[in-house]
Every structure is written in structure tokens, then in C-alpha cells.
Protein backbone atom coordinates (compact mmCIF):
# COMPACT_ATOMS: atom_id res chain seq x y z
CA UNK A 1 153.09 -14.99 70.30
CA UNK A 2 154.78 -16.65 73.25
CA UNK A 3 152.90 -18.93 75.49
CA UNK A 4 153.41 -17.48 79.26
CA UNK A 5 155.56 -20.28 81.31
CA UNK A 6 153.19 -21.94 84.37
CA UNK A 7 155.18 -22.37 87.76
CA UNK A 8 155.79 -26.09 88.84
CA UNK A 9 154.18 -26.98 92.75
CA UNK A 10 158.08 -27.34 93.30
CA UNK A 11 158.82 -24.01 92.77
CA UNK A 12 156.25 -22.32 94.88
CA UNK A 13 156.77 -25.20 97.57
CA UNK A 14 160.88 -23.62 97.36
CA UNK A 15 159.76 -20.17 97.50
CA UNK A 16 157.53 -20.68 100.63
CA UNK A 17 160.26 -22.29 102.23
CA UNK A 18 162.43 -19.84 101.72
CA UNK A 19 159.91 -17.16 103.12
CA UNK A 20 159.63 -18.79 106.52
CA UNK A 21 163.77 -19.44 106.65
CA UNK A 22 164.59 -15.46 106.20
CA UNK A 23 162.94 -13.88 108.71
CA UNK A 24 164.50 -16.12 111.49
CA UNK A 25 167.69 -15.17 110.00
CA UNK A 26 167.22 -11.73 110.26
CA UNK A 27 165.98 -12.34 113.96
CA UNK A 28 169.50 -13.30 115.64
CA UNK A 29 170.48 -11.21 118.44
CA UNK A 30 173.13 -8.68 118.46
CA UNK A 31 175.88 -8.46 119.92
CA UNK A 32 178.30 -5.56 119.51
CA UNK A 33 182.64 -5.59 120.60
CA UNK A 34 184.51 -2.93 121.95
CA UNK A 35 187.90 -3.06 121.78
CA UNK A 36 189.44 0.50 123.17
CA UNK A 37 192.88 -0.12 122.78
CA UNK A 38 192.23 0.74 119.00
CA UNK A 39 188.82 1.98 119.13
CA UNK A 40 187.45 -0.19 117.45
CA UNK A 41 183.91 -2.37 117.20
CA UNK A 42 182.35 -5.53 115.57
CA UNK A 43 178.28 -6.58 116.29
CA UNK A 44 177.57 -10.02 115.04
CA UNK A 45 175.06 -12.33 115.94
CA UNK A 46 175.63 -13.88 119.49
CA UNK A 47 173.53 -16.41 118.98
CA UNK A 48 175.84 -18.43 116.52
CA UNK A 49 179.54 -16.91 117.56
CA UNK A 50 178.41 -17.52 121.28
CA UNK A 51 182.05 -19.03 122.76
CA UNK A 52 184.83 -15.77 123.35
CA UNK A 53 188.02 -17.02 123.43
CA UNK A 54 190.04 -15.34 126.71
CA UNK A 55 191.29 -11.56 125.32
CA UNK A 56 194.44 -11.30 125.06
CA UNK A 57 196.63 -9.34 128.20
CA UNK A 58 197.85 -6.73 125.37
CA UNK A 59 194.34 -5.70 124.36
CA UNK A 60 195.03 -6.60 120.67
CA UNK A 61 191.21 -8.39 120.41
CA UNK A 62 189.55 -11.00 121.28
CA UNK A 63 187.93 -13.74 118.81
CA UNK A 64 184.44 -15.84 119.08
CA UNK A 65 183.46 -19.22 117.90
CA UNK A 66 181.08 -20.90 116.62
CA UNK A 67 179.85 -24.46 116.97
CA UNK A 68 180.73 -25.50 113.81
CA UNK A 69 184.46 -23.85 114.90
CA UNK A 70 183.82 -20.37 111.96
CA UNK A 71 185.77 -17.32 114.04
């Protein structure tokens, strides 16, 4: 018979840490792109990709950044 495994105070210390970084994830604010040239749209979050780059005269699309530079 197999002796059931105990769970360390470093595993449930990583698994409530994890619990209170998730939600906040899921919390970032939308923010949704138009582009009607093709008809297209994009939401992402517009609290990380929160610096538009200047669309371009052609209405091809426009990009966002990031602070750590991610478009």
C-alpha cells in the first residue's frame, strides 16, 4: 500500500501566491481596435500596450507599445 505524499509549506505558500497574482491578471482593462479600411478588430489590454504609435495615412493599422517595447 502506498503511503499518500504530504505537501511541503513551500508548495502551498506557491499556490497562494499564485491565487492572488491571477485575478489581477484577468482584471486589465479592455481596449478594442477598429480598423475599417479592412474591417477588421483587435481588444487587448490597454493597460500594458498603452503608447499607439501615429496610424498610418493609408489606413493599413496602427501598432501599440508597451513599456518593456512588446508591440
Amino acid at each position: 500500500m502506498k503511503r499518500p505524499q504530504r505537501i511541503g509549506w513551500s508548495s502551498v505558500a506557491a499556490i497562494l501566491s499564485l491565487s492572488t497574482i491571477m485575478p489581477a491578471t484577468a482584471m486589465a482593462k479592455p481596449f478594442t481596435y477598429v480598423n475599417a479600411r479592412f474591417g477588421q478588430s483587435c481588444t487587448f489590454p490597454d493597460d500594458i500596450f498603452n503608447k499607439p504609435m501615429p496610424e498610418p495615412e493609408n489606413g493599413d493599422g496602427q501598432q501599440w507599445l508597451s513599456a518593456d517595447g512588446a508591440t
